[in-house]
C-alpha atoms as a PDB file:
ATOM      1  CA  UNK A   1      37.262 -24.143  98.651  1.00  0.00           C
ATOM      2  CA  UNK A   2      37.197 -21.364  96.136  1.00  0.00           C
ATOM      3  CA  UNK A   3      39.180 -22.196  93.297  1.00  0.00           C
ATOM      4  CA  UNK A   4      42.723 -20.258  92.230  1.00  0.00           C
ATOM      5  CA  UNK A   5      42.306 -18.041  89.370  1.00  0.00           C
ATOM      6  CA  UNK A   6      44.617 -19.310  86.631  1.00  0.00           C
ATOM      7  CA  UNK A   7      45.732 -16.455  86.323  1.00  0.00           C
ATOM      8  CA  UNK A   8      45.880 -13.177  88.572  1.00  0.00           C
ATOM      9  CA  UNK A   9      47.281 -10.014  87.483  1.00  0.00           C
ATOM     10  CA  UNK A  10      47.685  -6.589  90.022  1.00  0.00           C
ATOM     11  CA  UNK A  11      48.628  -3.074  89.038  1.00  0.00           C
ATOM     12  CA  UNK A  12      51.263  -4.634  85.763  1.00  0.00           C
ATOM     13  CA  UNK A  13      52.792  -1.868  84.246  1.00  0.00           C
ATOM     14  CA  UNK A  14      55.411  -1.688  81.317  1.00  0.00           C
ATOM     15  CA  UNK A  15      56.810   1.238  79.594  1.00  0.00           C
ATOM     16  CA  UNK A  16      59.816   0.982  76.931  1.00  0.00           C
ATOM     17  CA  UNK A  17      62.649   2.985  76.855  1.00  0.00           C
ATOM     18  CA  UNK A  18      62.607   6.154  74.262  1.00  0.00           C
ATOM     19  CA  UNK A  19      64.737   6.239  71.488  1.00  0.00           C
ATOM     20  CA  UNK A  20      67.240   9.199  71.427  1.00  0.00           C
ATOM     21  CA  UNK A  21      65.905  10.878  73.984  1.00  0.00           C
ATOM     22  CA  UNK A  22      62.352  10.659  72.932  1.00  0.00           C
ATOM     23  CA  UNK A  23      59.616   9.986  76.201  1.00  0.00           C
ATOM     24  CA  UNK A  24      59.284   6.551  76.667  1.00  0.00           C
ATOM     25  CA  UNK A  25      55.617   4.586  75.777  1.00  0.00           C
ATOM     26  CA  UNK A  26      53.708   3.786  79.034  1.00  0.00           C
ATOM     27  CA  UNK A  27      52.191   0.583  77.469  1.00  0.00           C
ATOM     28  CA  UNK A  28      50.691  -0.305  80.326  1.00  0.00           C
ATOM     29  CA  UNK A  29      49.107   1.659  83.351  1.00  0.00           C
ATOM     30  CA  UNK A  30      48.574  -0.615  86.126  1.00  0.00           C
ATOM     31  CA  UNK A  31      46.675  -3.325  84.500  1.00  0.00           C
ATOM     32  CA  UNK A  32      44.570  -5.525  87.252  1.00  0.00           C
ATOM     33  CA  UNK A  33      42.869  -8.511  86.423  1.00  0.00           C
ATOM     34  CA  UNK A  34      42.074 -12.196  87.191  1.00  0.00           C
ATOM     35  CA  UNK A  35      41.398 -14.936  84.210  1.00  0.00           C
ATOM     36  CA  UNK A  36      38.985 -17.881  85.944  1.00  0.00           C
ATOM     37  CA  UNK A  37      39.886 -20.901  85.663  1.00  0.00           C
ATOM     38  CA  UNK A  38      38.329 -23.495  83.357  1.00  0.00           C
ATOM     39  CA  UNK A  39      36.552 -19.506  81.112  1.00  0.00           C
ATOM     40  CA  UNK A  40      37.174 -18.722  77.794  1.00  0.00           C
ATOM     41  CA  UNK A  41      38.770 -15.102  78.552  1.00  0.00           C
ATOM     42  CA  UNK A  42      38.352 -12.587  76.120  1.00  0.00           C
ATOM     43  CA  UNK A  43      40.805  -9.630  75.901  1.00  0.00           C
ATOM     44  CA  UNK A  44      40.510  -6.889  73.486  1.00  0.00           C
ATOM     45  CA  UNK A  45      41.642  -3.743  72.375  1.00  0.00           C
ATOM     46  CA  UNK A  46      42.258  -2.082  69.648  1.00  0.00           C
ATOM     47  CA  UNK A  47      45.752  -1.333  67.737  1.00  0.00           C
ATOM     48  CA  UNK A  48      48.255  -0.802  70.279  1.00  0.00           C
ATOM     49  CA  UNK A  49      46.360  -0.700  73.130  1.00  0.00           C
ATOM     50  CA  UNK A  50      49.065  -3.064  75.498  1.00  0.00           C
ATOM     51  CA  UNK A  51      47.250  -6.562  74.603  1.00  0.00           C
ATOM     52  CA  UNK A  52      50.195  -8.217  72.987  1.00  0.00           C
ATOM     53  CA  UNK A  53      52.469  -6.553  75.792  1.00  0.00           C
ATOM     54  CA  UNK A  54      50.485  -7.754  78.496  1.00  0.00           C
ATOM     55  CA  UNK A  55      51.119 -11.529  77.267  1.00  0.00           C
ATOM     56  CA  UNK A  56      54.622 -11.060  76.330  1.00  0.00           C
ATOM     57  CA  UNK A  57      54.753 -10.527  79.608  1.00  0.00           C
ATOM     58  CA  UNK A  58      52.843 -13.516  81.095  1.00  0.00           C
ATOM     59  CA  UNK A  59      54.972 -15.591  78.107  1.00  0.00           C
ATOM     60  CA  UNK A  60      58.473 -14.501  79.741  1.00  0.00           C
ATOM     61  CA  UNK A  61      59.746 -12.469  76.527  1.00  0.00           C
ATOM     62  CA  UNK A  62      58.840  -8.955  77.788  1.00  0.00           C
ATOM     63  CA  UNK A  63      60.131  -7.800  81.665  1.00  0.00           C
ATOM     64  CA  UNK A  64      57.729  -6.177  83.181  1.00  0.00           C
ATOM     65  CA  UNK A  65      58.218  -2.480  84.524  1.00  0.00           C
ATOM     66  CA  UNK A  66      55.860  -3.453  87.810  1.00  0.00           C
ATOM     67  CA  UNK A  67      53.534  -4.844  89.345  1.00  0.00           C
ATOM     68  CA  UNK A  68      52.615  -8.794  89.510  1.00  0.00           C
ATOM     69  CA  UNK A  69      51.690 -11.523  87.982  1.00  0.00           C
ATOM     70  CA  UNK A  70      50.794 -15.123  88.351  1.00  0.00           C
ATOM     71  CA  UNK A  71      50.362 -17.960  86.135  1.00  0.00           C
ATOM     72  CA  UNK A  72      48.318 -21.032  88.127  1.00  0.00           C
ATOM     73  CA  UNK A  73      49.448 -19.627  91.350  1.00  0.00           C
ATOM     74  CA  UNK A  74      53.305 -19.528  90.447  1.00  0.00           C
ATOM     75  CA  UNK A  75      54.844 -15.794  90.583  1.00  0.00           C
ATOM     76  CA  UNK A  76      56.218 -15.013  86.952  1.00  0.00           C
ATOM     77  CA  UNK A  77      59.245 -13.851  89.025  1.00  0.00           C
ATOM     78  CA  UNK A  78      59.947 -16.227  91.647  1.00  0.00           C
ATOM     79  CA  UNK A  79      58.679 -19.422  90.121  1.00  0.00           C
ATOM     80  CA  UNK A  80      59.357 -18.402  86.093  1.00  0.00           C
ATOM     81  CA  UNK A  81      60.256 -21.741  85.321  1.00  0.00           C
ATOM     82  CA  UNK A  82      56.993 -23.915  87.059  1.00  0.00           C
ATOM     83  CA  UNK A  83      54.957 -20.381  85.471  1.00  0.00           C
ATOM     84  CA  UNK A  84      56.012 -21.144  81.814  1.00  0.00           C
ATOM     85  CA  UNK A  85      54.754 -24.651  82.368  1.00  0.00           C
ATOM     86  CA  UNK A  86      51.857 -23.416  82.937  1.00  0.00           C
ATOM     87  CA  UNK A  87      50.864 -21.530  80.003  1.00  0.00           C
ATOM     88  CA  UNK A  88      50.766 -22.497  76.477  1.00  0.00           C
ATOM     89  CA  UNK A  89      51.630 -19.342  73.620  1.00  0.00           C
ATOM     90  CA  UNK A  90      50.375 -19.383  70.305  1.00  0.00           C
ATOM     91  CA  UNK A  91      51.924 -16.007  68.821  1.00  0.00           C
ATOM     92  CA  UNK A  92      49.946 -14.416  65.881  1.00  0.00           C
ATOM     93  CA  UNK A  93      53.298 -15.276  63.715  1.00  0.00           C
ATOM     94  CA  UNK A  94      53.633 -18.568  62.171  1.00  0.00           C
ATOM     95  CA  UNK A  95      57.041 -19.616  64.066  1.00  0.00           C
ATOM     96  CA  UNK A  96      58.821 -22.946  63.381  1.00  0.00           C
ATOM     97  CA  UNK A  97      61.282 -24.592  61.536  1.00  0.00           C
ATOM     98  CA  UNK A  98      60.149 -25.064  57.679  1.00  0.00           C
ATOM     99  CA  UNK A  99      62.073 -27.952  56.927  1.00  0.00           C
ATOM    100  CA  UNK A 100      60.921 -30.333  59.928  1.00  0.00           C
ATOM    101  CA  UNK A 101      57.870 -32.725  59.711  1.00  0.00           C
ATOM    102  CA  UNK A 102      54.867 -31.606  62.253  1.00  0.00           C
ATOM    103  CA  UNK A 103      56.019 -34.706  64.260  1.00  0.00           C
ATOM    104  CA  UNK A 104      59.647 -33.372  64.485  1.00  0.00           C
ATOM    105  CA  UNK A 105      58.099 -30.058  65.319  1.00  0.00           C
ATOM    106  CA  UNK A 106      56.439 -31.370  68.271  1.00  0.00           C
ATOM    107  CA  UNK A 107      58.911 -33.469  69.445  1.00  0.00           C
ATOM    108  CA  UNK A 108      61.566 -30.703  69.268  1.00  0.00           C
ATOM    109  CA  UNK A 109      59.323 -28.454  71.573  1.00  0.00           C
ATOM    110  CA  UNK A 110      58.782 -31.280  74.021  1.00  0.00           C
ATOM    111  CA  UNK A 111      62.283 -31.726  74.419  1.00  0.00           C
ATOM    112  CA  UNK A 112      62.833 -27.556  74.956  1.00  0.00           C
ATOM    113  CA  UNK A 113      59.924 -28.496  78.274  1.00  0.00           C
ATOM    114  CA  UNK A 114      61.853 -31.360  79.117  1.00  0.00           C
ATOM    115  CA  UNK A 115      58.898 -33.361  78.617  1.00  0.00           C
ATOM    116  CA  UNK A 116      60.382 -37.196  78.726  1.00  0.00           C
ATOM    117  CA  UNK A 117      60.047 -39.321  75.884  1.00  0.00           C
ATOM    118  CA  UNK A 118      57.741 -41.634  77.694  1.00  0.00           C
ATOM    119  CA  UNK A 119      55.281 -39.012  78.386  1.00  0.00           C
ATOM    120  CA  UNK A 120      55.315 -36.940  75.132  1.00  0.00           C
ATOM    121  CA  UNK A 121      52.142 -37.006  73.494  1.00  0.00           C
ATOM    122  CA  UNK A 122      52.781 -35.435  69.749  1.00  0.00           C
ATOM    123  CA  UNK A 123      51.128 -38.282  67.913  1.00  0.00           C
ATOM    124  CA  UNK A 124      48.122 -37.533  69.813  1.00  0.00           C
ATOM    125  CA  UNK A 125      48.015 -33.994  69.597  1.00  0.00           C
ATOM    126  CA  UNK A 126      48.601 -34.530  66.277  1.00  0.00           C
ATOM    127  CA  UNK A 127      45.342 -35.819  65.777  1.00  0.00           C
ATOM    128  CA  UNK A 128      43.493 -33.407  68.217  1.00  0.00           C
ATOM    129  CA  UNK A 129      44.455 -31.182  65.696  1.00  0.00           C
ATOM    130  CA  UNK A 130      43.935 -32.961  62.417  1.00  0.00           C
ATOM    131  CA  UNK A 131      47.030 -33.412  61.343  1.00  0.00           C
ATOM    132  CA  UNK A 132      47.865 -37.413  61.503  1.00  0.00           C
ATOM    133  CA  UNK A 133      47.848 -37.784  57.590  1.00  0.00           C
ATOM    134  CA  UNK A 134      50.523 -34.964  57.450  1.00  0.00           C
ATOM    135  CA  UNK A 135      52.583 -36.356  60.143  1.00  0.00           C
ATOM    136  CA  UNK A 136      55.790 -36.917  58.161  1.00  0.00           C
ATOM    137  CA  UNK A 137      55.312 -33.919  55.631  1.00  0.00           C
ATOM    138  CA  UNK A 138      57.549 -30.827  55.619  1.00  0.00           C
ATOM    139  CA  UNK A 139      56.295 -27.579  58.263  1.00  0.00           C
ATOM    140  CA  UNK A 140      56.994 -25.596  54.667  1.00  0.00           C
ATOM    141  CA  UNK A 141      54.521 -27.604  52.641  1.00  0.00           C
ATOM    142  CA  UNK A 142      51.507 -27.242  54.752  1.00  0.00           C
ATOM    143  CA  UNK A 143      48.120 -24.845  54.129  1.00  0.00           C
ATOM    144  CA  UNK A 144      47.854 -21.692  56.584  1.00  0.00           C
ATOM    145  CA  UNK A 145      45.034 -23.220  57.754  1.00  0.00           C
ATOM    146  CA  UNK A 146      47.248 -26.518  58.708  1.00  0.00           C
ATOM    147  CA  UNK A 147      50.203 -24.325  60.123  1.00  0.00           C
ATOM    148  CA  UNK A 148      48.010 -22.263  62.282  1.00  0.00           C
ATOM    149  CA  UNK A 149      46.317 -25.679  63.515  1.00  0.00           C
ATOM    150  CA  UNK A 150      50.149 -26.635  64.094  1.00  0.00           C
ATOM    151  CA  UNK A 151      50.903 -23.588  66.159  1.00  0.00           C
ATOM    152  CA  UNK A 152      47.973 -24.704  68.519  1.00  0.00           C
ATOM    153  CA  UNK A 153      49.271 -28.157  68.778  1.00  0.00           C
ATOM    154  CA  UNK A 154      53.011 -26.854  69.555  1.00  0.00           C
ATOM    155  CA  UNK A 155      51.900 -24.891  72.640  1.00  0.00           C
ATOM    156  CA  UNK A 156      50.160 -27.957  74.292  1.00  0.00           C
ATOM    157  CA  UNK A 157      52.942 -30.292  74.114  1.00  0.00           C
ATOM    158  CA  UNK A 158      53.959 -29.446  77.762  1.00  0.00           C
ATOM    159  CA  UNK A 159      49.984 -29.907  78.520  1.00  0.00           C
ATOM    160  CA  UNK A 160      49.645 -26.323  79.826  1.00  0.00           C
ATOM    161  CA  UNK A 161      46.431 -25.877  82.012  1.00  0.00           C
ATOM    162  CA  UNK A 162      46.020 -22.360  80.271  1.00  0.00           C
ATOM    163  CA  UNK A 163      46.235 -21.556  76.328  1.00  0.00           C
ATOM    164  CA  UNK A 164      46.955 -18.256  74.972  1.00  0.00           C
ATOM    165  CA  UNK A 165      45.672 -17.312  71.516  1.00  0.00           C
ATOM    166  CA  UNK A 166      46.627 -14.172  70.012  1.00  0.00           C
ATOM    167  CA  UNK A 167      44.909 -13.372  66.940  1.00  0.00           C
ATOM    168  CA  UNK A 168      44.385 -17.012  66.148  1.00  0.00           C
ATOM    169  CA  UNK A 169      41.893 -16.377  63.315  1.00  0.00           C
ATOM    170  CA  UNK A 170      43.922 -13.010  62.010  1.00  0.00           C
ATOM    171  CA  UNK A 171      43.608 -13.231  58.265  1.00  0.00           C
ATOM    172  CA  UNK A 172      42.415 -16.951  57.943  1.00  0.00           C
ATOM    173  CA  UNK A 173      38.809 -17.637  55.874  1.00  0.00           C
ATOM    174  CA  UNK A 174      35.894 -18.138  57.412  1.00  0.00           C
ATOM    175  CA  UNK A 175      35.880 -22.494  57.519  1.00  0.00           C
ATOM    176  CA  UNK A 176      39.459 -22.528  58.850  1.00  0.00           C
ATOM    177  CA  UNK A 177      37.721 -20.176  61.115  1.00  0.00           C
ATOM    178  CA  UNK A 178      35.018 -22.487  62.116  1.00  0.00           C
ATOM    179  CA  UNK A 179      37.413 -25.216  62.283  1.00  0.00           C
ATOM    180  CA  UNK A 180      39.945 -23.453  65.031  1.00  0.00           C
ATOM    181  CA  UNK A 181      36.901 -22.373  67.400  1.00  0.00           C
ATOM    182  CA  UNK A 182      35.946 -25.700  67.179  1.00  0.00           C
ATOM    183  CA  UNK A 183      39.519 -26.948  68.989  1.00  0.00           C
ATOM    184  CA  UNK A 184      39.418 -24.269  70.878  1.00  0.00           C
ATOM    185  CA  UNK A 185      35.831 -25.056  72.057  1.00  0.00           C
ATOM    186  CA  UNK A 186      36.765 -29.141  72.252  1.00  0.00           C
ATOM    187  CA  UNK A 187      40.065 -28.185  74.260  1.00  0.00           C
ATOM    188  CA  UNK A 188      38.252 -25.812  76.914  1.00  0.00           C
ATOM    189  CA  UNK A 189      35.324 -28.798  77.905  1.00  0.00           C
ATOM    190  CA  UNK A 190      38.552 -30.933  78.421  1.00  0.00           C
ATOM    191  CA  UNK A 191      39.321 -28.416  80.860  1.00  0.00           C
ATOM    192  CA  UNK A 192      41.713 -25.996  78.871  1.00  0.00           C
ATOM    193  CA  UNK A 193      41.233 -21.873  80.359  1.00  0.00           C
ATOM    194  CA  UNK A 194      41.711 -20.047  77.111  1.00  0.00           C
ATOM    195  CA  UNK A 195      42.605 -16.368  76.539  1.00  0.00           C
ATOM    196  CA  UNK A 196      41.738 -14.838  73.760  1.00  0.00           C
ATOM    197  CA  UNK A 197      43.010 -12.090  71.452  1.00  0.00           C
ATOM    198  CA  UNK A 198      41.257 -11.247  68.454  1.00  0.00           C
ATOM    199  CA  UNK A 199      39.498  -8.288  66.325  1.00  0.00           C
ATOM    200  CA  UNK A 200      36.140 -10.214  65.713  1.00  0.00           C
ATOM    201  CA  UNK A 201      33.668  -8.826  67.745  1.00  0.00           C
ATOM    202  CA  UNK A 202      31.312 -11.656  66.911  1.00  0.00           C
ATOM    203  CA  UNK A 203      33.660 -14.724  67.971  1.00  0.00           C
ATOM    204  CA  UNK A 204      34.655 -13.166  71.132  1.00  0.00           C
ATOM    205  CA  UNK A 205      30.812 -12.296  71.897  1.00  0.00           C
ATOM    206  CA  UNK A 206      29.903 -16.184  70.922  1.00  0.00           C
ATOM    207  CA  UNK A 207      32.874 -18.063  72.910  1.00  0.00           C
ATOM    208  CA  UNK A 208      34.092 -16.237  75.794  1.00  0.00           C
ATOM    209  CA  UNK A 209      32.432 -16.589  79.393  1.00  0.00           C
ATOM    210  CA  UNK A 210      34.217 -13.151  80.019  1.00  0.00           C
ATOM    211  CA  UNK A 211      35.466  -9.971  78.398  1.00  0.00           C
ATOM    212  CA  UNK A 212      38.438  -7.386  79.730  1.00  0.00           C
ATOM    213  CA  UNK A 213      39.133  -4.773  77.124  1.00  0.00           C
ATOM    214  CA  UNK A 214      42.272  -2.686  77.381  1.00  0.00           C
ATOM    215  CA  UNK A 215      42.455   0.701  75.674  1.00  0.00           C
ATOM    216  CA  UNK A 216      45.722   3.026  75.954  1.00  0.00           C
ATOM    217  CA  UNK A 217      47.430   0.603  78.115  1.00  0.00           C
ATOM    218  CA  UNK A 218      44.711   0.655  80.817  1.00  0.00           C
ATOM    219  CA  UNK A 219      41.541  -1.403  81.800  1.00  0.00           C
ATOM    220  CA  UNK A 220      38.441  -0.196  80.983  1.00  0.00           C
ATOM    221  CA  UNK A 221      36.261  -3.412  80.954  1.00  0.00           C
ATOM    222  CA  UNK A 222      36.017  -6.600  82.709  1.00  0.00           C
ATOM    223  CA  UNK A 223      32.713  -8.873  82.888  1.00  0.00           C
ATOM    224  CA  UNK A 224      30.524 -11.522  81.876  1.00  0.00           C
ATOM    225  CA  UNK A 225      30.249 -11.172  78.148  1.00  0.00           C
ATOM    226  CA  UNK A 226      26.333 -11.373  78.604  1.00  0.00           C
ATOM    227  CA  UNK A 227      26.866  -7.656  81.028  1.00  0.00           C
ATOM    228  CA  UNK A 228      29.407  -6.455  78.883  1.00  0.00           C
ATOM    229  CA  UNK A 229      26.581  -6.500  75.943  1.00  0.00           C
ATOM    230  CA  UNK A 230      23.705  -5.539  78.338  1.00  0.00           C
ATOM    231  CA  UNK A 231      25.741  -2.285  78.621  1.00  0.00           C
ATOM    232  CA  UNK A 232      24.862  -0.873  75.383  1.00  0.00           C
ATOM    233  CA  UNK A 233      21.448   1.186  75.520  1.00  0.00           C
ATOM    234  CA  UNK A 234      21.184   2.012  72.284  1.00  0.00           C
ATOM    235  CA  UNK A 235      18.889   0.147  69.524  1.00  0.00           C
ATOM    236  CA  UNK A 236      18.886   0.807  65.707  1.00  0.00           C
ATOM    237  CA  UNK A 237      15.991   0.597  63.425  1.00  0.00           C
ATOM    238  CA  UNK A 238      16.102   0.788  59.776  1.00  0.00           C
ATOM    239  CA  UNK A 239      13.122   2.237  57.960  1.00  0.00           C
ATOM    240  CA  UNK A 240      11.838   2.515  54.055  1.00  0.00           C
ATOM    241  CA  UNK A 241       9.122   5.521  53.462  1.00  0.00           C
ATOM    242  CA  UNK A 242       7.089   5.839  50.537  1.00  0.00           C
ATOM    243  CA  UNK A 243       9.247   8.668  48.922  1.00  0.00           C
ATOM    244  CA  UNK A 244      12.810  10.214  48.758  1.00  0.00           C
ATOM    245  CA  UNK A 245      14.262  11.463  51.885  1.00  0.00           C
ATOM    246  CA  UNK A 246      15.311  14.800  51.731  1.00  0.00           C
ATOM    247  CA  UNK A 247      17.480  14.413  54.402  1.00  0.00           C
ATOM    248  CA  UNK A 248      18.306  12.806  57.795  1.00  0.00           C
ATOM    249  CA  UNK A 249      15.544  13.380  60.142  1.00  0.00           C
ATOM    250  CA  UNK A 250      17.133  14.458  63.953  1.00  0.00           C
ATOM    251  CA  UNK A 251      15.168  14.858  67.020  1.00  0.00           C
ATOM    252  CA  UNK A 252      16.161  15.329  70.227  1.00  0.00           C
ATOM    253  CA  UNK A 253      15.827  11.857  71.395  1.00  0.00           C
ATOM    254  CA  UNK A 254      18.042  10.254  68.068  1.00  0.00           C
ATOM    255  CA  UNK A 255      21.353   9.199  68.962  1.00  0.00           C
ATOM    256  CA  UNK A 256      22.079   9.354  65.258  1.00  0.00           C
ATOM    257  CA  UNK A 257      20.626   9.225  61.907  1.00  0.00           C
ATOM    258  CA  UNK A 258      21.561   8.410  58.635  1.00  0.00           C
ATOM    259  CA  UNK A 259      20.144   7.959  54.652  1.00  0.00           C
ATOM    260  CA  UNK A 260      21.362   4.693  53.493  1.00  0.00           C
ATOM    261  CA  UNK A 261      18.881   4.918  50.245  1.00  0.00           C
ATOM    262  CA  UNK A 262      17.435   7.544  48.950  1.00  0.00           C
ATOM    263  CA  UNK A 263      14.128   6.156  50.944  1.00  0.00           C
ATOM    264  CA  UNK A 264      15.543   4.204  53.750  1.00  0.00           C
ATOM    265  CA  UNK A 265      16.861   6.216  56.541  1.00  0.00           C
ATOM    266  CA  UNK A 266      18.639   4.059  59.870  1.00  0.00           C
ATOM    267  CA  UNK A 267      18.119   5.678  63.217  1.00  0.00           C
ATOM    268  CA  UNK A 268      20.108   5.089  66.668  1.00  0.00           C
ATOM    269  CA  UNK A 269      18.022   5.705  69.925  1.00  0.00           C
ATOM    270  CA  UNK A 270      18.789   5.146  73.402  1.00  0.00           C
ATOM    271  CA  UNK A 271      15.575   2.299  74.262  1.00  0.00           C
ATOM    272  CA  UNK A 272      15.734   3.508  77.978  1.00  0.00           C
ATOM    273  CA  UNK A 273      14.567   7.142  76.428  1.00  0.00           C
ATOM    274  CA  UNK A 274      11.972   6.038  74.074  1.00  0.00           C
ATOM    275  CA  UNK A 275      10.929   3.009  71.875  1.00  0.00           C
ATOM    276  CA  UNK A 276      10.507   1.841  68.633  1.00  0.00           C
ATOM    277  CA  UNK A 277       6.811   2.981  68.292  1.00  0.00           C
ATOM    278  CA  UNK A 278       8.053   6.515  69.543  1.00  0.00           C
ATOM    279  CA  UNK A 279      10.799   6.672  66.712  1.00  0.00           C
ATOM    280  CA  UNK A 280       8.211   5.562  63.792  1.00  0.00           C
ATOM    281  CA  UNK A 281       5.712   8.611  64.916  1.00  0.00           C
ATOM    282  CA  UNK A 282       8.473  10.935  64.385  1.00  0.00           C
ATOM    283  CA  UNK A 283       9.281   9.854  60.999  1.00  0.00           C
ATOM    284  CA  UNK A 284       5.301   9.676  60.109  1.00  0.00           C
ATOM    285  CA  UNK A 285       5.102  13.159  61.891  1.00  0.00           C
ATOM    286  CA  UNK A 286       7.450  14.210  58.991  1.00  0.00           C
ATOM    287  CA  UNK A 287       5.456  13.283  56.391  1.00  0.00           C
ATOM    288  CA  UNK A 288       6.935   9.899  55.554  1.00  0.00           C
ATOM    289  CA  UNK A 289       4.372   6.760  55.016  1.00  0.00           C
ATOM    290  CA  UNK A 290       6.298   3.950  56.442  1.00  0.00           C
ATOM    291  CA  UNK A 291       6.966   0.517  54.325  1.00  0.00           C
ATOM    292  CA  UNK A 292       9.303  -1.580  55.870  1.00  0.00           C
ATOM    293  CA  UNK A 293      10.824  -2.086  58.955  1.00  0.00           C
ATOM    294  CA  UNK A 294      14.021  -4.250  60.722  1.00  0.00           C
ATOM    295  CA  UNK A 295      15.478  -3.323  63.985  1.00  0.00           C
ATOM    296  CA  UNK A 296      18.705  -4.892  65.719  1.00  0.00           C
ATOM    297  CA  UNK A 297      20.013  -4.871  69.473  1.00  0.00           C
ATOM    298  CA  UNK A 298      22.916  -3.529  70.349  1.00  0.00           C
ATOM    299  CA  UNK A 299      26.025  -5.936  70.263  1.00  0.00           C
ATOM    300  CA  UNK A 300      29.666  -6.457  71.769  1.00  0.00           C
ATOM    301  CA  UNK A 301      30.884  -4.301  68.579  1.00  0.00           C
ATOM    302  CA  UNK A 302      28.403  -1.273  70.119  1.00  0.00           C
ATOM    303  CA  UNK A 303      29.836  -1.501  73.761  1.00  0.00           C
ATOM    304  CA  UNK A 304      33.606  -1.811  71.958  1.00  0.00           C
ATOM    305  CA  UNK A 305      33.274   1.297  70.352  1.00  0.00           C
ATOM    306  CA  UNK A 306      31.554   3.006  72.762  1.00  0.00           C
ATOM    307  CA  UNK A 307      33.963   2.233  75.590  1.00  0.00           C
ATOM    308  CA  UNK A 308      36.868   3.031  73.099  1.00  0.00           C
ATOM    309  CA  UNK A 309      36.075   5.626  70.799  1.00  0.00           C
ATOM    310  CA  UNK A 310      37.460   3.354  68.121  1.00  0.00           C
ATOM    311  CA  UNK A 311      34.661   4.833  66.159  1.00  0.00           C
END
C-alpha cells in the first residue's frame, strides 16, 4: 500500500485583513503540496514570501482563509486536536519560561499534551539533546546554542511523527550549527519527517530529500533536491590573464561577466550553449594569455535566485 503523505496540503490560501481601509495581503495563493513521509522537506523562500504563514497554519495559531490541510491524515479542521499531536513546532523565537529548569520545561509541555506521567519521556529527550548535565539549571542560564537544542527537545515531548523547524540555525555559529543538523539528521533515521525553514542554501541542498520554494505567497518549486539543482544550466569559470583587463569581456553566448582583479575576470555561460574550452578561446581571441583557471557548477543558491529574482 502506498504510504500517507504526512502531510498534504491543496489550494491553502490566507490573506489578512487591511488596516484602515488599506487592501488586505494575499499571503498565500493557493499553495498545493504534499511533505513524504519519513523526507527531510525543505521549504524556502525568501523574506515574506508566506513560509512562516503556511506553518502557522499547520501549527493551529493562524486560520486559514481556504483551502485544506492535513497533518498525518487528520484534517486541521475536523480533527485539530489528533492534528496538533501530530506535529511538533519549533518557532524561530526562543519561547519558554526563564526561571524553570529544562526538566520542568519539558514536563510542563507534556502536561499541556496530556501526555501521562507514566509515559513522559523528558529525561530521555533530555539526553537526545545533550542536555542531562543541565537538567536542574535555570531555562535563563543556558547558552543559545543549549536553548535552541531545548526548543527541539520541547516539541517532541508529545513524540510527534513530524518536526517543524523554522529557522533553526538563524543566527547560531557554525559548530552549534553542525551540532543541530546532527539531531536533526539522528531524529529523521529514527523515523522523524522534518520540515525545514532556513536561509542557508547549502544545509538545505546537503539534508533535504526534497525542496518546495514559495515566492509571493505562491509555489514555484517542488522536487527532489538533486532536480531542483540539475535545473540550473549555467556554469561559472574564473580566469587570471597575463595582463590588466581593460574591461569585462561580453559575447553573445556570456550570461554575465565580471573583473574581480584587475587580471582575473569570472564569466557565467549557459553549458548547454557552449563549454568551457569555447569560453577560454574567446578570452585568448581577445588578446589575453591565460594563467589560471577554477570553474564551479551551478548550486541550489543558482536555481533560488533564478526562480526568485532574489538577485
Amino acid at each position: 500500500m502506498t504510504k500517507l503523505p504526512a502531510i498534504s496540503i491543496r489550494d491553502l490560501q490566507k490573506t489578512y485583513a487591511g488596516v484602515k481601509g488599506e487592501p488586505g495581503k494575499h499571503a498565500l495563493k493557493g499553495i498545493s503540496l504534499e511533505v513524504p513521509q519519513g523526507e527531510v522537506f525543505g521549504l524556502l523562500g525568501p523574506n515574506g514570501a508566506g513560509k512562516s504563514t503556511l506553518i502557522n497554519i499547520l501549527a493551529g495559531l493562524v486560520t486559514k482563509s481556504g483551502g485544506e490541510a492535513e497533518i498525518w491524515g487528520f484534517d486541521i479542521d475536523a480533527n485539530p486536536r489528533n492534528a496538533k499531536r501530530s506535529i511538533g513546532i519549533v518557532p524561530q523565537e526562543i519561547v519558554f519560561d526563564p526561571f524553570f529548569t529544562p526538566y520542568e520545561v519539558l514536563e510542563n509541555q507534556a502536561g499541556f499534551y496530556g501526555v501521562p506521567r507514566a509515559e513522559r519521556r523528558s529525561e530521555a529527550l533530555l539526553e537526545a539533546v545533550h542536555l542531562a548535565d543541565k537538567r536542574n539549571a535555570y531555562a535563563r542560564t543556558l547558552s543559545g546554542g543549549m536553548k535552541r537544542r531545548l526548543l527541539i527537545a520541547k516539541a517532541m515531548v508529545h513524540s510527534p511523527p513530524i518536526l517543524v523547524l523554522d529557522e533553526p540555525t538563524a543566527g547560531v555559529d557554525v559548530e552549534l550549527r553542525r551540532q543541530l543538523w546532527e539531531l536533526v539528521t539522528e531524529l529523521n533515521k529514527q523515523g522523524v519527517t522534518i520540515v525545514l525553514t532556513t536561509h542557508y542554501l547549502e544545509e538545505a541542498e546537503q539534508l533535504c530529500d526534497r525542496i518546495a520554494i514559495i515566492n509571493h505567497g505562491e509555489l514555484i518549486a517542488n522536487k527532489p533536491t538533486r532536480d531542483l539543482v540539475g535545473m540550473a544550466r549555467e556554469k561559472i569559470v574564473r580566469v587570471s590573464v597575463d595582463k590588466d583587463l581593460g574591461g569585462p569581456i561580453m559575447e553573445p553566448g556570456f550570461a554575465r561577466a565580471e573583473v574581480l582583479e584587475p587580471r582575473t575576470l569570472e564569466i557565467t555561460y549557459n553549458r548547454d550553449a557552449m563549454s568551457a574550452g569555447q569560453v577560454l578561446a574567446i578570452v585568448q581571441q581577445h588578446g589575453y594569455g591565460i594563467e589560471d583557471v577554477t570553474t564551479r557548477e551551478a548550486d541550489l543558491e543558482d536555481v533560488f535566485v533564478q526562480l526568485t529574482g532574489a538577485g
